[in-house]
Every structure is written in C-alpha cells, then in structure tokens.
Protein backbone atom coordinates (compact mmCIF):
# COMPACT_ATOMS: atom_id res chain seq x y z
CA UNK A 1 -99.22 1.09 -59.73
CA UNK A 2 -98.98 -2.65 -58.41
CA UNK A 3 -95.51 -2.09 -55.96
CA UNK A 4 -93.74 0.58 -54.72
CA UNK A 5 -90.50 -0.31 -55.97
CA UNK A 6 -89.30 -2.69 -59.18
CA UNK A 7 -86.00 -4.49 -58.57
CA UNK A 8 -84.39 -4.95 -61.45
CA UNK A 9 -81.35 -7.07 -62.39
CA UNK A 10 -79.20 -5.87 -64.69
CA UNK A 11 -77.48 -8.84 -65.87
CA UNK A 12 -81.01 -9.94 -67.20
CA UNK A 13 -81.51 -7.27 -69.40
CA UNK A 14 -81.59 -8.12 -72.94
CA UNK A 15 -81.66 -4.93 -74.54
CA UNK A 16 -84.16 -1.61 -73.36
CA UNK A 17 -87.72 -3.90 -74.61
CA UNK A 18 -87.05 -5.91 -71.43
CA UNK A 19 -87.80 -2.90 -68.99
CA UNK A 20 -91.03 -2.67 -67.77
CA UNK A 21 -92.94 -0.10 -70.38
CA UNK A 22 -93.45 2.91 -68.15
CA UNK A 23 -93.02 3.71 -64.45
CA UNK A 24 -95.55 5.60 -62.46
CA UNK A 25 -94.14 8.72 -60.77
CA UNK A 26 -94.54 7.36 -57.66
CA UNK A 27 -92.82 3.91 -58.36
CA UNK A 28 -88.91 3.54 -58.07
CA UNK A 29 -86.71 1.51 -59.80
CA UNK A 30 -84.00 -0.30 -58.14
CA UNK A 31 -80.03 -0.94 -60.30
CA UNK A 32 -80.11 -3.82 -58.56
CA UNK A 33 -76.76 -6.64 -59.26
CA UNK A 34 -74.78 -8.94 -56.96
CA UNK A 35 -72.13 -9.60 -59.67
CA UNK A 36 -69.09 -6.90 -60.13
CA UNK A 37 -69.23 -4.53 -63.46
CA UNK A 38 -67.24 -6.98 -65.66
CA UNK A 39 -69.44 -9.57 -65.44
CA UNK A 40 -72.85 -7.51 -64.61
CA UNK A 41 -71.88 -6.00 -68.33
CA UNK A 42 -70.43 -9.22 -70.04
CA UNK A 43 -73.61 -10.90 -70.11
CA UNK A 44 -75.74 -8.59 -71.86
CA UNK A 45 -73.36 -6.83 -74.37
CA UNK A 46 -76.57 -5.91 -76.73
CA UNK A 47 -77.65 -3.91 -74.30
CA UNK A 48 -76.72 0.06 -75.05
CA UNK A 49 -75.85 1.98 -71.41
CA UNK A 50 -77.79 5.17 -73.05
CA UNK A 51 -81.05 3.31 -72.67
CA UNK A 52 -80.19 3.42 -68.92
CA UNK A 53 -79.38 7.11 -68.07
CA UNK A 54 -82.68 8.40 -66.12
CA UNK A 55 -83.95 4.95 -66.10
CA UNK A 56 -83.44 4.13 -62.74
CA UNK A 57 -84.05 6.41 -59.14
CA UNK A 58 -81.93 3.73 -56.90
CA UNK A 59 -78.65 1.27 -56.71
CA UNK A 60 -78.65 -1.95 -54.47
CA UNK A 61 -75.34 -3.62 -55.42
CA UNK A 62 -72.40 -4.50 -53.04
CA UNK A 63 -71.25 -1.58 -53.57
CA UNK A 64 -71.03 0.55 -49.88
CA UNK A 65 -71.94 3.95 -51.70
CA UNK A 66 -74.79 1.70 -53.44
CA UNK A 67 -78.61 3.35 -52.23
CA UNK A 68 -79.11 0.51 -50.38
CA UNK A 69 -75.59 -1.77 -50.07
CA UNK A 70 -76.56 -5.37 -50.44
CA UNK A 71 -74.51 -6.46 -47.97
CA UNK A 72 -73.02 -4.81 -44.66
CA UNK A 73 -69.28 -4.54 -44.53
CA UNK A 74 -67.33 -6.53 -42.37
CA UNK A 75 -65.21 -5.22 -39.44
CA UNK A 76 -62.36 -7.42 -38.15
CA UNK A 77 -59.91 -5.70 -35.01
CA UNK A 78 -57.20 -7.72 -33.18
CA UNK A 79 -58.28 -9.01 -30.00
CA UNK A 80 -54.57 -9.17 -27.51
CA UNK A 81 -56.06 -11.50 -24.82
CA UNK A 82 -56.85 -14.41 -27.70
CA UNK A 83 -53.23 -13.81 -29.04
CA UNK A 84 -51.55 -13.94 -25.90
CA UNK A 85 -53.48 -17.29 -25.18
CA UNK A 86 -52.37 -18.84 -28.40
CA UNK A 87 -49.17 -18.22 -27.67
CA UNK A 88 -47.72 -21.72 -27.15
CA UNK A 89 -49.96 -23.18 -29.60
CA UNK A 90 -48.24 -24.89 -32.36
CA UNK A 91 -50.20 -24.76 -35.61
CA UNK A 92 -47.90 -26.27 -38.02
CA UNK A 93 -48.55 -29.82 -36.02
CA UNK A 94 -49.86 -31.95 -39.05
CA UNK A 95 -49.55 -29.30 -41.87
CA UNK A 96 -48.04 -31.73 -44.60
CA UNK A 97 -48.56 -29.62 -47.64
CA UNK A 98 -48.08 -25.54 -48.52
CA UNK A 99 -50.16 -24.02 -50.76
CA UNK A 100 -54.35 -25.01 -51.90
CA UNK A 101 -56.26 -22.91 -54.17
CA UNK A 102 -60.59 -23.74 -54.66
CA UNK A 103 -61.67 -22.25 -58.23
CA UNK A 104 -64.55 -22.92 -60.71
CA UNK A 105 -64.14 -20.40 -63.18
CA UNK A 106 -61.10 -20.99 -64.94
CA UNK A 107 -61.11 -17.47 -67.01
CA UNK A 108 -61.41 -14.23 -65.53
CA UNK A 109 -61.27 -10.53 -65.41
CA UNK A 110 -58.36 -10.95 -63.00
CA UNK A 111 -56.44 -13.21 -64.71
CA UNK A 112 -55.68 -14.55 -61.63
CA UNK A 113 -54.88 -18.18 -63.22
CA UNK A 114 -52.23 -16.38 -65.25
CA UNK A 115 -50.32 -15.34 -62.02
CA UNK A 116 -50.95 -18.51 -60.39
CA UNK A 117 -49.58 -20.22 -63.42
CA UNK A 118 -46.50 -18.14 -62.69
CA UNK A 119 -46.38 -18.86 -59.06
CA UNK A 120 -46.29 -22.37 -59.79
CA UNK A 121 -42.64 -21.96 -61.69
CA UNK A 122 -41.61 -21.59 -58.16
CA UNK A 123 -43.65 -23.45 -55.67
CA UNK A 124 -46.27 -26.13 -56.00
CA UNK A 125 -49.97 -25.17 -55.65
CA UNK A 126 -52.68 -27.85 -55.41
CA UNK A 127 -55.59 -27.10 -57.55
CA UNK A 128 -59.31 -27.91 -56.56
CA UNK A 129 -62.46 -27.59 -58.43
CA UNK A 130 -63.30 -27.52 -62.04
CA UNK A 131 -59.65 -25.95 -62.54
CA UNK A 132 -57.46 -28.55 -60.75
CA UNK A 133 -57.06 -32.54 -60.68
CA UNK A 134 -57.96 -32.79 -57.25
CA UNK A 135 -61.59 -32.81 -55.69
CA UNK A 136 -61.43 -32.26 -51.43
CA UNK A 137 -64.24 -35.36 -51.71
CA UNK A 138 -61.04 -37.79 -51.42
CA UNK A 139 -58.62 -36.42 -48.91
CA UNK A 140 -56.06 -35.13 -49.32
CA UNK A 141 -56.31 -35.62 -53.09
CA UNK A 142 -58.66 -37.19 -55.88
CA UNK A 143 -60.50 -36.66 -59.14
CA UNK A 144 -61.15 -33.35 -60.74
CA UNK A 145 -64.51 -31.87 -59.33
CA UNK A 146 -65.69 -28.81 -58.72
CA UNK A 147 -65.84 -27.24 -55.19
CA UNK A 148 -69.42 -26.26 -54.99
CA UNK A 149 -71.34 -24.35 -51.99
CA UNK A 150 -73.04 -27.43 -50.42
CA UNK A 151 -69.58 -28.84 -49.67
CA UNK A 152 -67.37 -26.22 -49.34
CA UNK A 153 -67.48 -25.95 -45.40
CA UNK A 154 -66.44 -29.59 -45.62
CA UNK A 155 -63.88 -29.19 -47.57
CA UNK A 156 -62.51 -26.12 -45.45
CA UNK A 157 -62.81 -28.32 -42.06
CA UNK A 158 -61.32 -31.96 -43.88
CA UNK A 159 -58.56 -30.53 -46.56
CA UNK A 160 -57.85 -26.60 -45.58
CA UNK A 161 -57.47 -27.12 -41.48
CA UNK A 162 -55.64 -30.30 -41.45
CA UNK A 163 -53.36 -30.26 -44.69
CA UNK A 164 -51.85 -26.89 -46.28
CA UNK A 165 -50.82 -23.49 -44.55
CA UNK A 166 -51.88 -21.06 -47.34
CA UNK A 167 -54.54 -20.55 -49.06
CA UNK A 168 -55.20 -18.42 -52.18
CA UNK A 169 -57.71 -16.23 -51.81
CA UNK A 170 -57.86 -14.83 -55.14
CA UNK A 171 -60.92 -13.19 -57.29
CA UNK A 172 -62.27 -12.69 -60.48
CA UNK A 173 -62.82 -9.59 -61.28
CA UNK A 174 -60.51 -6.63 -59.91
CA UNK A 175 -63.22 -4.19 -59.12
CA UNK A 176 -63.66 -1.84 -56.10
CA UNK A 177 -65.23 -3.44 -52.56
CA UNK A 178 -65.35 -6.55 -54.63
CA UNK A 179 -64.27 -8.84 -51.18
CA UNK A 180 -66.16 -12.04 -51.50
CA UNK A 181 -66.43 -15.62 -48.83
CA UNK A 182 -62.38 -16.43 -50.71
CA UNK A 183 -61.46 -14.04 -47.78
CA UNK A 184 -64.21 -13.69 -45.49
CA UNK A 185 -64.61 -17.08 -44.64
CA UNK A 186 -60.98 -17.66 -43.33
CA UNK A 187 -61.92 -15.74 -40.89
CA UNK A 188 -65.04 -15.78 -39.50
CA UNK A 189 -65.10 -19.26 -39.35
CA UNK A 190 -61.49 -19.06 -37.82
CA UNK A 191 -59.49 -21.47 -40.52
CA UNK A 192 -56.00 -22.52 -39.91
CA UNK A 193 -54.63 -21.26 -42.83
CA UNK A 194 -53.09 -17.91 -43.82
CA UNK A 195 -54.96 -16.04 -46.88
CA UNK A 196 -52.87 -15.18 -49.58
CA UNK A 197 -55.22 -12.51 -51.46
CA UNK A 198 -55.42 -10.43 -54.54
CA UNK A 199 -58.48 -8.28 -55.44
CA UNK A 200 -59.00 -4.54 -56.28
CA UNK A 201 -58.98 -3.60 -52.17
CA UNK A 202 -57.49 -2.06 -49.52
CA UNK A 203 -56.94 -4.96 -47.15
CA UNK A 204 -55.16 -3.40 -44.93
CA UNK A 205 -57.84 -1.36 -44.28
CA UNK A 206 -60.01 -4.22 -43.61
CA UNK A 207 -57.70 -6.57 -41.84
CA UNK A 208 -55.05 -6.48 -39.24
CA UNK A 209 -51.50 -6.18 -40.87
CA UNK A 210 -49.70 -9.83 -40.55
CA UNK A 211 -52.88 -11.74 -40.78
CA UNK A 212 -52.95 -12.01 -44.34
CA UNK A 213 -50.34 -12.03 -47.28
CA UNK A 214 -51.35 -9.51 -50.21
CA UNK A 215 -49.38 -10.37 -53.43
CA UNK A 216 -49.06 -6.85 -54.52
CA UNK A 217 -46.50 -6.78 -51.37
CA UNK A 218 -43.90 -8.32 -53.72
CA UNK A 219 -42.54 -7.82 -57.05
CA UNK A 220 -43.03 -11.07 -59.07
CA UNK A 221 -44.54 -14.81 -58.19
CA UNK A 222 -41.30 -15.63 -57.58
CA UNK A 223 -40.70 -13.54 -54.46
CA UNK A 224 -44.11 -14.51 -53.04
CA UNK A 225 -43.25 -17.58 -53.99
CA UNK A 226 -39.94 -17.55 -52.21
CA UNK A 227 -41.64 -15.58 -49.35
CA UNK A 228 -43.99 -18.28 -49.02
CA UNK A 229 -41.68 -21.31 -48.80
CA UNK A 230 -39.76 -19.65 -45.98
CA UNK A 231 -42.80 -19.81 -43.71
CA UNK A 232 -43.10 -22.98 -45.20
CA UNK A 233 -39.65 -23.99 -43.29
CA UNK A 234 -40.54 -21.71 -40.22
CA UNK A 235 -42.79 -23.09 -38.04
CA UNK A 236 -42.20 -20.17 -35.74
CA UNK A 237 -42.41 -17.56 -38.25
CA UNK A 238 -45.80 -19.67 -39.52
CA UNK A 239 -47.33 -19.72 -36.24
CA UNK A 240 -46.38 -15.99 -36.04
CA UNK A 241 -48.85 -15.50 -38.88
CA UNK A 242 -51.91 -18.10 -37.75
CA UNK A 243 -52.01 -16.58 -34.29
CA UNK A 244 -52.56 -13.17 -35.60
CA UNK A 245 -54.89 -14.95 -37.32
CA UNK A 246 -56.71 -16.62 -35.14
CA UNK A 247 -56.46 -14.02 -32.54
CA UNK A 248 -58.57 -11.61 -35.35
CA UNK A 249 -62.38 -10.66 -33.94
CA UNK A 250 -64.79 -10.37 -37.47
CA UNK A 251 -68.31 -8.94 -36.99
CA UNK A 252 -71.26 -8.15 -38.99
CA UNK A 253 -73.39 -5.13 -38.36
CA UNK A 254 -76.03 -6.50 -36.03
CA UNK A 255 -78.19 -6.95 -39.51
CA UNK A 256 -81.33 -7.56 -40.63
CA UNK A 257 -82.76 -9.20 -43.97
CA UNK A 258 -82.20 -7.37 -46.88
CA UNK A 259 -86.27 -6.84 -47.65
CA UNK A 260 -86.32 -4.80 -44.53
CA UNK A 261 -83.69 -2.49 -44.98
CA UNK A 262 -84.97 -1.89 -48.44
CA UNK A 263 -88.41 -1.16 -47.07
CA UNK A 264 -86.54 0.71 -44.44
CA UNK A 265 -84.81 2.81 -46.62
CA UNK A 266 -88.33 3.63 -48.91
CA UNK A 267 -90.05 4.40 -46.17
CA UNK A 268 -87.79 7.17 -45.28
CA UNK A 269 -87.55 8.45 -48.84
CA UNK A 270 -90.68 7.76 -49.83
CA UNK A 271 -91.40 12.00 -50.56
CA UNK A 272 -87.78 12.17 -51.88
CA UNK A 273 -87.39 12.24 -55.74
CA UNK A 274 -84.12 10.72 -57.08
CA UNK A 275 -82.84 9.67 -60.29
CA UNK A 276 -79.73 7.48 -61.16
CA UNK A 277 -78.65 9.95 -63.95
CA UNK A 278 -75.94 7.44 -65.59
CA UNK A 279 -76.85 3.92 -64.26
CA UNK A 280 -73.95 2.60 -66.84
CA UNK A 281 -71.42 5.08 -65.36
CA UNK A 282 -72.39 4.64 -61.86
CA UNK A 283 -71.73 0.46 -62.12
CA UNK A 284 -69.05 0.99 -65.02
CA UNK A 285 -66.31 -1.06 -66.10
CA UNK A 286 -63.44 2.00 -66.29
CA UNK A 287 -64.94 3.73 -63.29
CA UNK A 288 -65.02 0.60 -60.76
CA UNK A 289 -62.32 -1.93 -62.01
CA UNK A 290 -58.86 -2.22 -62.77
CA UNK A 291 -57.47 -3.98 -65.93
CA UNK A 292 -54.67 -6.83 -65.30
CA UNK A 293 -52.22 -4.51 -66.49
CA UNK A 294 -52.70 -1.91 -64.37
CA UNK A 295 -53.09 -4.19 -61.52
CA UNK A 296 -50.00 -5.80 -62.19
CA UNK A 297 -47.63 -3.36 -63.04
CA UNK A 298 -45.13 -3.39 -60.54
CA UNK A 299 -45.66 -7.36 -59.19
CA UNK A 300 -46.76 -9.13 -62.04
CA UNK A 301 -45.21 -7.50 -65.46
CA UNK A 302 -45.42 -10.58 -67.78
CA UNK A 303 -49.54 -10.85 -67.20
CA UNK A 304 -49.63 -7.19 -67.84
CA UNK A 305 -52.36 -7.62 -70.32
C-alpha cells in the first residue's frame, strides 16, 4: 500500500478497467468530482453505475453532505451601518445599458439559453463570450470572444461596474448546492450590479431578500422582463436594490487548503470503516437535479422540456 487514500475522478473513468485493480483494506477511496451529476455522468456514458456500488469508502464533491465538501459554504448577512451609509449614494450615475449575460457553454442541462432566448422577446440582453457578439476586450462592445478566467475580473471592473444594472447569473446544470462564482462573485467582490439568478437553490436561504432577483419569482420572461425594465426607469427603486447589495457582508469559513482538511478528516477516521454503498445513487442525476421541465413549470412553461 503506496498512499493512504486514492482520489479518484469520476468524470475520468472510462469504464470499471480504469480503477485501480484492488484496494488494500487499509486504503480508501475517495468519489471525488468538482462538476454537478449531469455533466460528472455525461462524459463517461460507457461507464455502468453497478461497477461503482462498494467501490468507494468516501465523497469529496461540492456537495455539503459530501465526506469531505470541496468547498466551504458561503455565509452572507446584512450589515445596517453600510446600508445606512449608502444611503445617498446614487448608483445608477453612468449605468447606460440594462441587462449583460457572460456564457461559454452555449448548451446546457438548464437550458438556460432557452429562457434567455425568451427574455429577449421582451427586453434586450447583451451577450458575451463564445455565445454572444460582444467580447468585454472592447468596451462597451466588440467581437465575439469568449470570457475566460484570466480576464474575467477585468471584465467585471471595465463592462459590469460602469455599464449595465443586471446581470444574469444563470447556470448549467440545475442540481442541488450547485452555486458557482455567476453568483458568488457579485458579491464578494462587491459589483454594482444586481444578480438576476436561476439554479436548483434556495437563495433565499443564502442571501438577504432584495439583494438579488430569482426568476422563479415570476411567471414567464415576460414579467421578469417587465419587472426588470421598471428598475430600469427607477433609479430610486434601482438604488433600493444595489444598496442592499452593497450593504451585504459575504464570508468564507476561516479555511484552509483542501489537502489538509482531507488529511484532517483521515486522520480522525483513520480506525473507522466506511463504504459508499451506491456511489451512482449518492452523485445521481434523478436524486440531485431537476429537469427543465420541472424547473420551469410554473415560470417558464414553453421550455418545459
């Protein structure tokens, strides 16, 4: 026995030959994926899930009920004293444009460009990235490139901040805890923009109510649509929105690398015998994620696929 514990990636696996050929009792094996079940799955559909029940003894995926979570949640409260010193602030100074959305993958889980493609019937949305025509590399507007992770802070601080009041923070896949930067990074790098999100989550439970705009708070694009052009014309009603906002405290755990709080966590288990009975269950598609259709029953009925 070489290591104490294999991570292994699921979205690797070719089929049950690519697993190590035997564990040692005293070994673990770590479910270990980053990506959300509809992907995770999607790229290795030779692979049969019974090959996996009893295969593995841990899960580290971001996931909070994960063995070891990948990532530590993030806790956001309102803070009073910051809103009550924003209070004269106007935001809306220089705002020229409404609404931006940043994408690379053009087809998803979510079907997300199926609703925006509705939304855009009734208000204009500016497309960037491999999606769009327009590339945040000529402001406000340019040629279609995509918006990768070296530049997207750039973007945020040039295009986001100084041009549009809403942003669409909108995923791929609509799967359980499945909250990614879209969101996160509106606020803890305090943009001046209000999030307009859509994901399989509870954001209210996450987020103070009036910072954000959740789509599945209206009935069609249209209303949002509608909803969003009258803060559009408000400046009051916007600023209403950015102060609570801005005036939003996120933390982090006080956290430490990843490697350590797997070593951590094997260290105090490290007599404790465990087995992932049904690794396939435990990260599956039915049990973590939500179709379109069921999603969008209720706000979206025409992408009810």
């Amino acid at each position: 026995m070489d290591s104490d514990v294999v991570l292994i990636r699921i979205r690797k696996l070719k089929d049950k030959s690519a697993l190590p050929p035997r564990r040692h009792p005293r070994q673990k094996w770590l479910f270990f994926e980053t990506e959300p079940p509809t992907k995770t799955w999607s790229f290795v559909p030779s692979l049969n899930p019974d090959d996996l029940k009893d295969a593995f003894n841990l899960t580290s995926t971001y996931a909070y009920d994960s063995d070891i979570p990948s990532r530590l949640e993030m806790t956001c409260v309102a803070n009073n004293a910051e809103l009550q010193s924003l209070e004269k602030v106007n935001f809306a100074t220089g705002k020229s444009r409404g609404v931006a959305w940043f994408v690379s993958h053009c087809q998803t889980q979510s079907k997300r460009e199926a609703y925006v493609e509705q939304l855009q019937k009734h208000i204009e949305v500016d497309v960037y990235g491999a999606c769009g025509p327009y590339s945040c590399d000529d402001t406000p507007f340019g040629n279609k490139e995509a918006v990768s992770a070296n530049n997207l802070a750039d973007c945020d601080s040039r295009v986001l901040n100084t041009t549009y009041k809403f942003y669409l923070a909108f995923e791929n896949s609509l799967c359980e805890h499945y909250v990614t930067e879209k969101l996160t990074r509106m606020f803890v790098h305090k943009l001046n923009i209000i999030p307009v999100v859509m994901g399989h989550e509870d954001y209210k439970r996450l987020l103070p109510v009036g910072s954000f705009i959740d789509i599945r708070d209206f009935d069609s694009p249209m209303s949002l649509a509608d909803h969003l052009k009258r803060i559009d014309d408000d400046d009051d009603l916007y600023n209403e929105y950015i102060r609570r906002k801005m005036a939003v405290r996120c933390d982090f755990p006080r956290d430490v690398l990843y490697e350590c709080r797997l070593c951590e966590y094997l260290h105090q288990h490290k007599h404790q015998q465990q087995t992932v009975k049904d690794a396939a269950s435990f990260w599956g598609v039915e049990e973590r994620c939500l179709s379109p259709g069921e999603y969008f029953a209720g706000v979206a009925n025409d992408i009810a696929v």
